[in-house]
PDB file of N, CA and C in Angstrom:
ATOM      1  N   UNK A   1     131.683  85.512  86.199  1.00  0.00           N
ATOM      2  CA  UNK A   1     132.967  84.966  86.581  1.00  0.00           C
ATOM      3  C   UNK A   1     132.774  83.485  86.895  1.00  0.00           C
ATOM      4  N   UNK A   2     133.647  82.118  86.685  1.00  0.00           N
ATOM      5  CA  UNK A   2     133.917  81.423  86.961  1.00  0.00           C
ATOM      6  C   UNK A   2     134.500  80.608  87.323  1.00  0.00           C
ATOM      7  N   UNK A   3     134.651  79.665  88.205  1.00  0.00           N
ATOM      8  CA  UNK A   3     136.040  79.408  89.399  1.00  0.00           C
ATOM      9  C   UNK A   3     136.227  78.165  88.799  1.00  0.00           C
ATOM     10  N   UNK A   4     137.586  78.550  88.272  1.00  0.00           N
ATOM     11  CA  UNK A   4     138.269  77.177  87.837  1.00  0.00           C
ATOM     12  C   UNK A   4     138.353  75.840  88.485  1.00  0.00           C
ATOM     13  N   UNK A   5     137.960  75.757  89.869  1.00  0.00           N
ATOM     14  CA  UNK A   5     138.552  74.934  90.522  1.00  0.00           C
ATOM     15  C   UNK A   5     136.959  74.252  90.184  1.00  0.00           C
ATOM     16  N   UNK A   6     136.552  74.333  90.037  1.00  0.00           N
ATOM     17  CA  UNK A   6     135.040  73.992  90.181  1.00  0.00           C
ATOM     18  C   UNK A   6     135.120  73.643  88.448  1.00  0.00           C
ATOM     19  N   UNK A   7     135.758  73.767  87.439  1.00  0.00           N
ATOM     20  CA  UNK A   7     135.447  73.796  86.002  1.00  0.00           C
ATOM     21  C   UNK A   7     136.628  73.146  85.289  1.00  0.00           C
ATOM     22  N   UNK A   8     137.604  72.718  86.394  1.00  0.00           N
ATOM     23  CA  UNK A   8     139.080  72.061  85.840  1.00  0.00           C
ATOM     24  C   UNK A   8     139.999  73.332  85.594  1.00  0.00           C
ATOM     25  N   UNK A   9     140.456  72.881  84.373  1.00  0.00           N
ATOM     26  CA  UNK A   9     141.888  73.883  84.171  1.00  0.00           C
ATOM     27  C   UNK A   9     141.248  75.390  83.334  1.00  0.00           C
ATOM     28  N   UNK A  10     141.722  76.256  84.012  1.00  0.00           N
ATOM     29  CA  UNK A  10     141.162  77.750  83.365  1.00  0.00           C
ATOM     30  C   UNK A  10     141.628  77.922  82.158  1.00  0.00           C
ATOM     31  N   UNK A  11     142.522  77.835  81.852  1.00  0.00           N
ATOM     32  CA  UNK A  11     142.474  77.697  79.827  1.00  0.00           C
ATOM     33  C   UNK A  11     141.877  76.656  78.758  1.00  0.00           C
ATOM     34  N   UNK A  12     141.388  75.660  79.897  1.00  0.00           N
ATOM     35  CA  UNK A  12     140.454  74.978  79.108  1.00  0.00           C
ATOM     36  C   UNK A  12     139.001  75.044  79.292  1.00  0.00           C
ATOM     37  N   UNK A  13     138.790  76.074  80.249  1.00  0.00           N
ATOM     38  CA  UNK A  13     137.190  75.915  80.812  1.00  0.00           C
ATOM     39  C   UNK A  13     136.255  76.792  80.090  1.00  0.00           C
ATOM     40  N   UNK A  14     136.603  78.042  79.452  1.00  0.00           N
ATOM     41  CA  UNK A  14     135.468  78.433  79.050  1.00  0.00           C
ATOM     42  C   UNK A  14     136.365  79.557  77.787  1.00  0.00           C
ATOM     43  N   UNK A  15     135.515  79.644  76.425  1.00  0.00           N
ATOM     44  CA  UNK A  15     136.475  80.441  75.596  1.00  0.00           C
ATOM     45  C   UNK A  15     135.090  80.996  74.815  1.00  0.00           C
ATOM     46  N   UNK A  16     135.099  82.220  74.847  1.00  0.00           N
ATOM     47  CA  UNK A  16     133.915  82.899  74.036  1.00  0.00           C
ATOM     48  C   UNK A  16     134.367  83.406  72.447  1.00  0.00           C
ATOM     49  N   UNK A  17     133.531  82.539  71.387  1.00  0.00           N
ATOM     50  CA  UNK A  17     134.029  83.218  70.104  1.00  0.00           C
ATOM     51  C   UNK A  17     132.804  83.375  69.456  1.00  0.00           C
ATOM     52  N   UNK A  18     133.376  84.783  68.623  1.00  0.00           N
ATOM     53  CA  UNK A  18     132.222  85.414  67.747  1.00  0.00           C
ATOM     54  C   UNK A  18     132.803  84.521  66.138  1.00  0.00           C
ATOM     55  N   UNK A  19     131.362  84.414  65.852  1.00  0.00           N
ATOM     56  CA  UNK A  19     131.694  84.328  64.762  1.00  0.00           C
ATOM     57  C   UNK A  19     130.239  83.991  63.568  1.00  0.00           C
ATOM     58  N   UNK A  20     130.256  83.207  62.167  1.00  0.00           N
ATOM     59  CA  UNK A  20     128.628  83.194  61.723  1.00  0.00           C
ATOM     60  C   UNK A  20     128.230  81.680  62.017  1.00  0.00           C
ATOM     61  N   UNK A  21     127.047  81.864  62.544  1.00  0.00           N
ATOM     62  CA  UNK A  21     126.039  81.193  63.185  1.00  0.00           C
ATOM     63  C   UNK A  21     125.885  80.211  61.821  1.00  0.00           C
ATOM     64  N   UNK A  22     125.831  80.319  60.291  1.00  0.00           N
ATOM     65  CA  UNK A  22     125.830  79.834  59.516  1.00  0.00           C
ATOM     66  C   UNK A  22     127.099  79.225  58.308  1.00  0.00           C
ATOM     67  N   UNK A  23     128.093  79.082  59.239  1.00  0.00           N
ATOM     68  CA  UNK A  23     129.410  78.936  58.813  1.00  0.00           C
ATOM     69  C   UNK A  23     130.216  78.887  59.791  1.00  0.00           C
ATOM     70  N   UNK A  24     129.606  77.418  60.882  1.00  0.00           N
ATOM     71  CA  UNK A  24     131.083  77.374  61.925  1.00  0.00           C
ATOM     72  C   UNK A  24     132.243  76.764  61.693  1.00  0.00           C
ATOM     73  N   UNK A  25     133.071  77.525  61.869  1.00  0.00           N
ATOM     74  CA  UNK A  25     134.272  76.972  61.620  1.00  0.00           C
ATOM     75  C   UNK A  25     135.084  75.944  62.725  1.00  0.00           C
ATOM     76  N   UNK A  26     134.240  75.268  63.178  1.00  0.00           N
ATOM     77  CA  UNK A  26     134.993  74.303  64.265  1.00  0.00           C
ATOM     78  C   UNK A  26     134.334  72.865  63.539  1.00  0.00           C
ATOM     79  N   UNK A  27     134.978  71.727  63.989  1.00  0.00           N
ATOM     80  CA  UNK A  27     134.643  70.176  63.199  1.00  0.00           C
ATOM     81  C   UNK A  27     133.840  69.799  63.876  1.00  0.00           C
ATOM     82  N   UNK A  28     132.922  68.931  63.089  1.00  0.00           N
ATOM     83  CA  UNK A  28     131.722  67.954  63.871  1.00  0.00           C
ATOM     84  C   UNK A  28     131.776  67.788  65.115  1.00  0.00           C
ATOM     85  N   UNK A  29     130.670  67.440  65.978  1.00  0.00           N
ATOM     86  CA  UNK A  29     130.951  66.565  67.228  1.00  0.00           C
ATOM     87  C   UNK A  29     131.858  67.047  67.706  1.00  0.00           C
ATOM     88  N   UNK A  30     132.262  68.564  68.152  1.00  0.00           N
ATOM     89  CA  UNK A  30     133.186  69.440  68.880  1.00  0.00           C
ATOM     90  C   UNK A  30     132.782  70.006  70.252  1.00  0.00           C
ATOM     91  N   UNK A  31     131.742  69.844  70.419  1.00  0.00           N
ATOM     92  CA  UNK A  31     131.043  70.749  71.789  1.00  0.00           C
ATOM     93  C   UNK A  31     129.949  69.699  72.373  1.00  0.00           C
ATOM     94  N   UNK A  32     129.904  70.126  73.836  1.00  0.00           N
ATOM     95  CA  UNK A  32     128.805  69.180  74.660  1.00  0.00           C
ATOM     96  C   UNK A  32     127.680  70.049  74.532  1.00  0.00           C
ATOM     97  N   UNK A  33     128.170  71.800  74.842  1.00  0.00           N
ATOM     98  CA  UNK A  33     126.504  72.853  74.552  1.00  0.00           C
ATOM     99  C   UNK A  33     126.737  73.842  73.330  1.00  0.00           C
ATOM    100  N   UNK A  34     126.366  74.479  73.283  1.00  0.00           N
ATOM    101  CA  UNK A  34     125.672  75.126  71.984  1.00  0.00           C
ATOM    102  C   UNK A  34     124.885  76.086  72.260  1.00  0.00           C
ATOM    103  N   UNK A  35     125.344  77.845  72.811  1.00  0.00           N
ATOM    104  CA  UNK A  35     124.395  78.778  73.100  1.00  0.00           C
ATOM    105  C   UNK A  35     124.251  79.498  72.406  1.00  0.00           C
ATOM    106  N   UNK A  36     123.377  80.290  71.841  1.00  0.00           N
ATOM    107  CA  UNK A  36     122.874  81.645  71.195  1.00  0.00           C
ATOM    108  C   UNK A  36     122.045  82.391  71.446  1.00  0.00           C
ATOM    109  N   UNK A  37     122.325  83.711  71.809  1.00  0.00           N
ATOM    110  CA  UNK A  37     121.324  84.347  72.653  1.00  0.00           C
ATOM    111  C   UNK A  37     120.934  85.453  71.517  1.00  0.00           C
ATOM    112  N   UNK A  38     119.622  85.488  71.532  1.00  0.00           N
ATOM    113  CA  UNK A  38     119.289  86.899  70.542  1.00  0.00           C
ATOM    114  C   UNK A  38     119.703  86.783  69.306  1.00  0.00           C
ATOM    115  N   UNK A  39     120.428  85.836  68.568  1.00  0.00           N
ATOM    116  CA  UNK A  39     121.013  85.829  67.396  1.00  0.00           C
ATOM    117  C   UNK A  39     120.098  85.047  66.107  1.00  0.00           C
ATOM    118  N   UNK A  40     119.213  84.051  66.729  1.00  0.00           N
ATOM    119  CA  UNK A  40     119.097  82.877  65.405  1.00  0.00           C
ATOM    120  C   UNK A  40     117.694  83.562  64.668  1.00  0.00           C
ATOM    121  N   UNK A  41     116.653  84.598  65.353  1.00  0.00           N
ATOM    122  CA  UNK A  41     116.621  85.642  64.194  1.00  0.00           C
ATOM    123  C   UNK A  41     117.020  86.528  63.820  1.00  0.00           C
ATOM    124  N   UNK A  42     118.166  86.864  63.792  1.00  0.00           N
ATOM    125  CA  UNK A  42     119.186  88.022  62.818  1.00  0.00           C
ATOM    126  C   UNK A  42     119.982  86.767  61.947  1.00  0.00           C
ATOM    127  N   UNK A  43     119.629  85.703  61.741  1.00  0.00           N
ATOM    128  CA  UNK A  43     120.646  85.036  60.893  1.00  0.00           C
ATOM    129  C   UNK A  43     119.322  84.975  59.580  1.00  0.00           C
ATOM    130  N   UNK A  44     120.377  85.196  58.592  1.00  0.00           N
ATOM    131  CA  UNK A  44     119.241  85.174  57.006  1.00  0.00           C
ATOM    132  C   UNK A  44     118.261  83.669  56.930  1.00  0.00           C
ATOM    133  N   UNK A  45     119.500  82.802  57.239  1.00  0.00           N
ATOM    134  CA  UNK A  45     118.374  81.093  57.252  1.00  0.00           C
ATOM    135  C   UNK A  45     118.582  80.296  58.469  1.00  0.00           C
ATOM    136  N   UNK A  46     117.629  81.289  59.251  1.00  0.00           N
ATOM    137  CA  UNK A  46     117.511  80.032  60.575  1.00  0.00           C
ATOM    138  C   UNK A  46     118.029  78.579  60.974  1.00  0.00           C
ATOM    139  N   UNK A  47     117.275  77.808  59.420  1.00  0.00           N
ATOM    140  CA  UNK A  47     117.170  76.386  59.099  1.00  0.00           C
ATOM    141  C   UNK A  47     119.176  76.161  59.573  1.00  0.00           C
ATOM    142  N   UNK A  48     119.896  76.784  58.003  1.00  0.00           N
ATOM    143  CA  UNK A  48     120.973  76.894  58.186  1.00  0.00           C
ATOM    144  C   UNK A  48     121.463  76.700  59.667  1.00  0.00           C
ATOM    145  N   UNK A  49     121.574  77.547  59.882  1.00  0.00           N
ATOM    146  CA  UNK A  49     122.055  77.716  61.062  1.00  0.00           C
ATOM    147  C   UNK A  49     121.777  76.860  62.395  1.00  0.00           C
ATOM    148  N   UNK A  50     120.514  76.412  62.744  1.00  0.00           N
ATOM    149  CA  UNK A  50     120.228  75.078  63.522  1.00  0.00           C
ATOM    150  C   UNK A  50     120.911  73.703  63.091  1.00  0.00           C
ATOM    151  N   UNK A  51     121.256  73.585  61.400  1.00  0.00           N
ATOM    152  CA  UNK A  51     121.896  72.514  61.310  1.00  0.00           C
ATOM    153  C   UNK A  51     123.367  72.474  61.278  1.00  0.00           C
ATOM    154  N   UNK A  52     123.987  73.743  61.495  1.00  0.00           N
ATOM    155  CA  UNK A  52     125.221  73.939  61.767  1.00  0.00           C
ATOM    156  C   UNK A  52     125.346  73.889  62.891  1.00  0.00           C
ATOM    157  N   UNK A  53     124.628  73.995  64.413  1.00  0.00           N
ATOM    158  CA  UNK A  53     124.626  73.822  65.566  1.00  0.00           C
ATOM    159  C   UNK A  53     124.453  72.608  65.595  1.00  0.00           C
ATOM    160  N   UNK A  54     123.382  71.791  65.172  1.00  0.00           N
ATOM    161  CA  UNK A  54     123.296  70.544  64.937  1.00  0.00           C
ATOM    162  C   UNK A  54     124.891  69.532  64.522  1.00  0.00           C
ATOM    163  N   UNK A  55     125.430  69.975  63.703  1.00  0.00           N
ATOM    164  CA  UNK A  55     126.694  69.394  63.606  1.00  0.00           C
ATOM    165  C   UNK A  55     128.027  69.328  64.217  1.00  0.00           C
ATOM    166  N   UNK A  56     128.019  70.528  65.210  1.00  0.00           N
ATOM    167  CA  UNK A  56     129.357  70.921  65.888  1.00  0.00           C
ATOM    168  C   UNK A  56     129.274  70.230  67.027  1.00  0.00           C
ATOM    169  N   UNK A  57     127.554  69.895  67.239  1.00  0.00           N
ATOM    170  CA  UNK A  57     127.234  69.419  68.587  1.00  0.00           C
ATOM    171  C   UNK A  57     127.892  67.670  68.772  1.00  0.00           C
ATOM    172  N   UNK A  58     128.304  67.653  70.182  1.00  0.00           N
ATOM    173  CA  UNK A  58     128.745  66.382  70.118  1.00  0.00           C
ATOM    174  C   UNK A  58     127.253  65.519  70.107  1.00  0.00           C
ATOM    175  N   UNK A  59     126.784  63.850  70.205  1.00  0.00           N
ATOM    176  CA  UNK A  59     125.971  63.300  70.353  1.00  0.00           C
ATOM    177  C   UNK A  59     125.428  63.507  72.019  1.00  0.00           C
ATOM    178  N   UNK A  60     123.771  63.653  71.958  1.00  0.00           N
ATOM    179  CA  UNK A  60     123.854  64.284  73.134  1.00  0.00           C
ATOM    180  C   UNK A  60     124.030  65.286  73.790  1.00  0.00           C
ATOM    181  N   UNK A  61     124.317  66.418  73.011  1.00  0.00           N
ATOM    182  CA  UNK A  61     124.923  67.933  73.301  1.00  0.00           C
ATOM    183  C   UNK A  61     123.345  68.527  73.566  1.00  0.00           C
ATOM    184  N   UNK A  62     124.012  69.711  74.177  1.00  0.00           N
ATOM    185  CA  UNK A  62     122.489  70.679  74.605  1.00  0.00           C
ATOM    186  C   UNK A  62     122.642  72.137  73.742  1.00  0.00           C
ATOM    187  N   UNK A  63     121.610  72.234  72.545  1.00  0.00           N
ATOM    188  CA  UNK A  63     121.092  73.411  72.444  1.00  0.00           C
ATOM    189  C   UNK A  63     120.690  74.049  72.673  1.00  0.00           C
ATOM    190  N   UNK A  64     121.479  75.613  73.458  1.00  0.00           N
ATOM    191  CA  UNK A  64     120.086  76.503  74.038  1.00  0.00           C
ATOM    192  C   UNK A  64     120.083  77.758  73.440  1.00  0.00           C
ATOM    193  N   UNK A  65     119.042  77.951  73.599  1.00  0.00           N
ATOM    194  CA  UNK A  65     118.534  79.339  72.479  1.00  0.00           C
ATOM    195  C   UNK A  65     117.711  80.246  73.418  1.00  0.00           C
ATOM    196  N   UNK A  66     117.633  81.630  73.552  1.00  0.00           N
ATOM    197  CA  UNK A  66     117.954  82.315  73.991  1.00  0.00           C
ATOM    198  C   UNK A  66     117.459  83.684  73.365  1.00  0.00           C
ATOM    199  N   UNK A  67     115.834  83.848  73.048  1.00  0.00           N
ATOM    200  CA  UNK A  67     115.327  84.179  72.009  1.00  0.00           C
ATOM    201  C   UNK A  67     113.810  85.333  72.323  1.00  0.00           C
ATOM    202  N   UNK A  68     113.780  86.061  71.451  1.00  0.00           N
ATOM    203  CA  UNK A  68     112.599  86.533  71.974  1.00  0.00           C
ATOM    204  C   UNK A  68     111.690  85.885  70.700  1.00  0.00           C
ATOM    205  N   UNK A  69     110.030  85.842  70.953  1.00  0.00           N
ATOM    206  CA  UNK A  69     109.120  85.457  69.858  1.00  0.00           C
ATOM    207  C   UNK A  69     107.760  86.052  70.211  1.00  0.00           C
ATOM    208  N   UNK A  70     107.198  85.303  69.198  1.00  0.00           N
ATOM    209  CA  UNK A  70     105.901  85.587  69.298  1.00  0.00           C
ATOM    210  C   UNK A  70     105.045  85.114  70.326  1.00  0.00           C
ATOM    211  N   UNK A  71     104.211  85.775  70.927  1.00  0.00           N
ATOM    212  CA  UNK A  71     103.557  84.971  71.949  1.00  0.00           C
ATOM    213  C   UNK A  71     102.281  84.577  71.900  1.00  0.00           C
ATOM    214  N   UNK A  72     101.739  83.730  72.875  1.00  0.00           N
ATOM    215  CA  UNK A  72     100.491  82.786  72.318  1.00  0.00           C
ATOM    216  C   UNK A  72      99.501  84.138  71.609  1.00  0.00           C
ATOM    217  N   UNK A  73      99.207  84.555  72.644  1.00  0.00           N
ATOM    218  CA  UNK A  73      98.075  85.551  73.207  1.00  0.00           C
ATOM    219  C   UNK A  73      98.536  86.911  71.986  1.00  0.00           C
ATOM    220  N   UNK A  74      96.913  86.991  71.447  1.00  0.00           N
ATOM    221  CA  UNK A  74      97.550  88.407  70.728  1.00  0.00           C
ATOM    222  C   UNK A  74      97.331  89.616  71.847  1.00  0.00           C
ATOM    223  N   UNK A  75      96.070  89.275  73.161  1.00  0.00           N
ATOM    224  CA  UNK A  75      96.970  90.234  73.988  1.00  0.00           C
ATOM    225  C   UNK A  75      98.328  90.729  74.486  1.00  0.00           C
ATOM    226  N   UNK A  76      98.736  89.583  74.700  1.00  0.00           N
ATOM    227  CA  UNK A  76     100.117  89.749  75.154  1.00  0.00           C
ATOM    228  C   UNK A  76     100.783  90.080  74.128  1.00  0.00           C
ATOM    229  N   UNK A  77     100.469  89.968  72.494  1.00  0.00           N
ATOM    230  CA  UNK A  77     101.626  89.973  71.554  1.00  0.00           C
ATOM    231  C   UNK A  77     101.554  91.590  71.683  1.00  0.00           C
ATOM    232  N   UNK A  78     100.373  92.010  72.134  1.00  0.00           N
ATOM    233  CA  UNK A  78     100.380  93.728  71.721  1.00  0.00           C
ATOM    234  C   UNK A  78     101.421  94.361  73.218  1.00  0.00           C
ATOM    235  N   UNK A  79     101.772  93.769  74.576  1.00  0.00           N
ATOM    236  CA  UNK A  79     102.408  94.163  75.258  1.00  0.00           C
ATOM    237  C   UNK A  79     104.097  94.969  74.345  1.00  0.00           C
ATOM    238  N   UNK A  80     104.113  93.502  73.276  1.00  0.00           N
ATOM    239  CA  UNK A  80     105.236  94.491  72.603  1.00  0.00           C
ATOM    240  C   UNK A  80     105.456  95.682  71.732  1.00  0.00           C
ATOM    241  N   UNK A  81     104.514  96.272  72.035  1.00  0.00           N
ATOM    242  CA  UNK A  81     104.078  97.471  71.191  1.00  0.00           C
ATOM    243  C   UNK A  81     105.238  98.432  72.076  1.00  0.00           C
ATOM    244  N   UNK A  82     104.783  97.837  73.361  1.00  0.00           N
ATOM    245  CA  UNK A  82     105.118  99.163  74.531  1.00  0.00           C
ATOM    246  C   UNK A  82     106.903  99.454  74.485  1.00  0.00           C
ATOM    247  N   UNK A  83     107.385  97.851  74.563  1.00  0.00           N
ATOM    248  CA  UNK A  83     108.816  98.096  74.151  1.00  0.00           C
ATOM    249  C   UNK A  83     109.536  99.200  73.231  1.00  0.00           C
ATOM    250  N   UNK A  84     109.111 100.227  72.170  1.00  0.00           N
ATOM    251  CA  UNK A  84     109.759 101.263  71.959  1.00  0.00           C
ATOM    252  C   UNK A  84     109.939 102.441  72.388  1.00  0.00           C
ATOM    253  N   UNK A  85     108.729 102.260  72.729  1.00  0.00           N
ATOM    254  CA  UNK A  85     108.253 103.516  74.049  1.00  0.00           C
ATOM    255  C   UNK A  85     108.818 103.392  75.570  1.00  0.00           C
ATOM    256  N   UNK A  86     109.099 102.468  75.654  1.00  0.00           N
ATOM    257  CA  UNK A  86     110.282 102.249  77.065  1.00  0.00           C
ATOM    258  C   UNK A  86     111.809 102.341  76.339  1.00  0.00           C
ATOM    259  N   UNK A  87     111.761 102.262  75.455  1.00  0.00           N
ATOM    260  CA  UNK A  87     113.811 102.610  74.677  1.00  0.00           C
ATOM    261  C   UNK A  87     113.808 103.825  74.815  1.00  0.00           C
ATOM    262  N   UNK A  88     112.502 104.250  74.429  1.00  0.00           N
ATOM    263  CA  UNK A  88     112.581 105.962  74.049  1.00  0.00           C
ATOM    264  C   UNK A  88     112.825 106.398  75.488  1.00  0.00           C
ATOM    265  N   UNK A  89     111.925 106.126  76.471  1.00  0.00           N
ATOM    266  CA  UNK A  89     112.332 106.650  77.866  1.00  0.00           C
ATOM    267  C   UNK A  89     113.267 106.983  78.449  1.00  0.00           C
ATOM    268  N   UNK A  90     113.705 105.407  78.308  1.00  0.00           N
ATOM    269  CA  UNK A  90     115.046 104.742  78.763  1.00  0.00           C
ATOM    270  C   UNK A  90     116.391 105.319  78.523  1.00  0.00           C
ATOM    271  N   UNK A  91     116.478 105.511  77.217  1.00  0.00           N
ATOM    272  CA  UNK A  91     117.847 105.104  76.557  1.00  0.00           C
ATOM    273  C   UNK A  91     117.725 106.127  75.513  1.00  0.00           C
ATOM    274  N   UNK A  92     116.468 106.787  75.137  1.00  0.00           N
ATOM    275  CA  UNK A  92     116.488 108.268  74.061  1.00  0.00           C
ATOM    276  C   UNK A  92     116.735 107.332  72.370  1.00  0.00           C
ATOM    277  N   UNK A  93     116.337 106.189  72.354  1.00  0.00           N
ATOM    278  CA  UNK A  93     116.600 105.377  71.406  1.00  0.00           C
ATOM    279  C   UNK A  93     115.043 104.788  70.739  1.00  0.00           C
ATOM    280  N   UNK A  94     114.256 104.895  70.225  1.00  0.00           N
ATOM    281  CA  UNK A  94     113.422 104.576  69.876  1.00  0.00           C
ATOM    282  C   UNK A  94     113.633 103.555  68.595  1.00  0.00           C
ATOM    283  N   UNK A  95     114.303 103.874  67.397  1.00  0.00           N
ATOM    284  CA  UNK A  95     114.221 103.212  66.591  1.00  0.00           C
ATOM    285  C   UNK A  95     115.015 101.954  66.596  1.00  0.00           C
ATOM    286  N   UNK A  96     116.231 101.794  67.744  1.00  0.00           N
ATOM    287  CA  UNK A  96     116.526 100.439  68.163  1.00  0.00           C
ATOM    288  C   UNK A  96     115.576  99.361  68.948  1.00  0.00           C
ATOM    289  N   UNK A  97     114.656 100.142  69.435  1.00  0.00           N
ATOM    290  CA  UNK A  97     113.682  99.337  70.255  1.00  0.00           C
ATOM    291  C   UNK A  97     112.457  98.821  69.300  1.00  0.00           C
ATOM    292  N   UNK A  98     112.133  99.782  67.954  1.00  0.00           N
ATOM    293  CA  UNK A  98     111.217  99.703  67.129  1.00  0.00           C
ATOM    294  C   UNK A  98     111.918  98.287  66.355  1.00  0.00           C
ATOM    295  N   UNK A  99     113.187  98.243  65.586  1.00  0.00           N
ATOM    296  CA  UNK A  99     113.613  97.058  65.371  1.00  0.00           C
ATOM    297  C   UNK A  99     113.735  95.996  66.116  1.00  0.00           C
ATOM    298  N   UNK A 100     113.181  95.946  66.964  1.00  0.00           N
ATOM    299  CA  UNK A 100     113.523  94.665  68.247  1.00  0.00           C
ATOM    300  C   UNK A 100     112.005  93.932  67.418  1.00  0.00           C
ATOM    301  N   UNK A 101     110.922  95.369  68.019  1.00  0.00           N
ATOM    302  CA  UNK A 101     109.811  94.820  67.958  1.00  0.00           C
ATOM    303  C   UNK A 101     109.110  93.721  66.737  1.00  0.00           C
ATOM    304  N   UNK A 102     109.940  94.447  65.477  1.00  0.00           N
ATOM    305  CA  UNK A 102     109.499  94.448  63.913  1.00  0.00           C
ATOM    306  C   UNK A 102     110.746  93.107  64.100  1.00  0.00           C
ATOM    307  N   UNK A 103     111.419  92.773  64.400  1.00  0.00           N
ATOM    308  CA  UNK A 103     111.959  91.197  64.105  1.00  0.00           C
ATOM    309  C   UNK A 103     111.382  90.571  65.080  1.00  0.00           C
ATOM    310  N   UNK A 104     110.627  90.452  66.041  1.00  0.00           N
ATOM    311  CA  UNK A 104     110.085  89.352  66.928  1.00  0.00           C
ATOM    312  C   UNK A 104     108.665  89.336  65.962  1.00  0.00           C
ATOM    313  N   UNK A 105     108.249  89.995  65.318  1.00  0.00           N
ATOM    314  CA  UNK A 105     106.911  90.139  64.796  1.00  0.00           C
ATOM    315  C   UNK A 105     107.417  89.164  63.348  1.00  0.00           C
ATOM    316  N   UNK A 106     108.637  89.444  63.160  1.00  0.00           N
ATOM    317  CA  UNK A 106     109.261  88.475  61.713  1.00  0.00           C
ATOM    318  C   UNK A 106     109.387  86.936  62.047  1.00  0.00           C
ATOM    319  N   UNK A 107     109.924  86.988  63.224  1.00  0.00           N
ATOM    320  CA  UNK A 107     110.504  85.905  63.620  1.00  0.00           C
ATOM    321  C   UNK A 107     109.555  84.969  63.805  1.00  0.00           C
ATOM    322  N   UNK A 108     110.051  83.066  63.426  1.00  0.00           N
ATOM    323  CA  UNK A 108     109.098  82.260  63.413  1.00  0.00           C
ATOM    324  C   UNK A 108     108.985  81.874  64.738  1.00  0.00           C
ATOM    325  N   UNK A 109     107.462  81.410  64.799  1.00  0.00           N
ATOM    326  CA  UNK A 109     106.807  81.077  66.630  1.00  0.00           C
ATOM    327  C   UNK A 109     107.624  79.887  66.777  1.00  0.00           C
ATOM    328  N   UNK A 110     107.290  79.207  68.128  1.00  0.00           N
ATOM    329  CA  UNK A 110     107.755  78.510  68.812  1.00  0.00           C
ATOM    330  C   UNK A 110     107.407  77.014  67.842  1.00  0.00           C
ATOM    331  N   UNK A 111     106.324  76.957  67.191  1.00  0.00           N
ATOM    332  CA  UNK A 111     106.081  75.706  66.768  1.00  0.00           C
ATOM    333  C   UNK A 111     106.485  75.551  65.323  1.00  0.00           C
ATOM    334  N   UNK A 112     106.953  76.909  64.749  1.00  0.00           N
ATOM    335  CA  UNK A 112     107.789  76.638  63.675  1.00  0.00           C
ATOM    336  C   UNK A 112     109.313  76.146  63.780  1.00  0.00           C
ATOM    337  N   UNK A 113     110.210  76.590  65.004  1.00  0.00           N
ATOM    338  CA  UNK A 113     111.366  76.567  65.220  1.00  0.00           C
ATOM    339  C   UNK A 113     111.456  75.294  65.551  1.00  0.00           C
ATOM    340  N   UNK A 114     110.344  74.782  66.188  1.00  0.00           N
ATOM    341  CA  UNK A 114     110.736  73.284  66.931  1.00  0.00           C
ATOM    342  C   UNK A 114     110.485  71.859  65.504  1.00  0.00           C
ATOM    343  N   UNK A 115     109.946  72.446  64.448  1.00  0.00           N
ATOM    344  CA  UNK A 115     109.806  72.012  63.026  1.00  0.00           C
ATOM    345  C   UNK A 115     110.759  71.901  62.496  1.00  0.00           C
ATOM    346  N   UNK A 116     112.254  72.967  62.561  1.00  0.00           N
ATOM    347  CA  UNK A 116     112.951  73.142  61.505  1.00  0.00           C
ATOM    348  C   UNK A 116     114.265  72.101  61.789  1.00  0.00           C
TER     349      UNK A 116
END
């Protein structure tokens, strides 16, 4: 929740839209931030899609991303093994948790993303 009085006028303060990450439909230099959580590996071309954030953004705008990846350590990379086996616990869902795992294992590391 957020208090208008603190954010200006409530129909102008905050508006959530779905839509493709690789085809925004709003004009250049439209926004100060730019969030995506969990999304920019489920999009087919990453690249795409950073330079479509790249464009909506006003000059100066903040991109934040919001992402799971690969991690340094292949110890730690094997911690994500455990993640299906806690869905299964959890939630009686295993093969949603197995796809989590198998796209963070797809998904490019930190020093590819900061490349593209």
């Amino acid at each position: 929740m957020f208090a208008p009085s603190l954010l200006g006028n409530a129909s102008q303060a905050l508006k959530f839209v779905e839509g493709n990450a690789q085809d925004l439909k709003f004009p250049d230099n439209s926004f100060d931030v730019y969030t995506i959580t969990f999304g920019l590996r489920n999009v087919t071309d990453a690249h795409l899609a950073l330079r479509e954030a790249h464009c909506v953004l006003k000059p100066g705008g903040r991109y934040l991303c919001l992402e799971f990846s690969k991690l340094p350590s292949p110890i730690f990379q094997q911690v994500n093994d455990i993640i299906p086996v806690l869905g299964e616990l959890v939630t009686n869902d295993r093969a949603s948790y197995q796809y989590l795992v198998e796209s963070i294992r797809k998904f490019s590391d930190q020093e590819e993303l900061n490349n593209e």
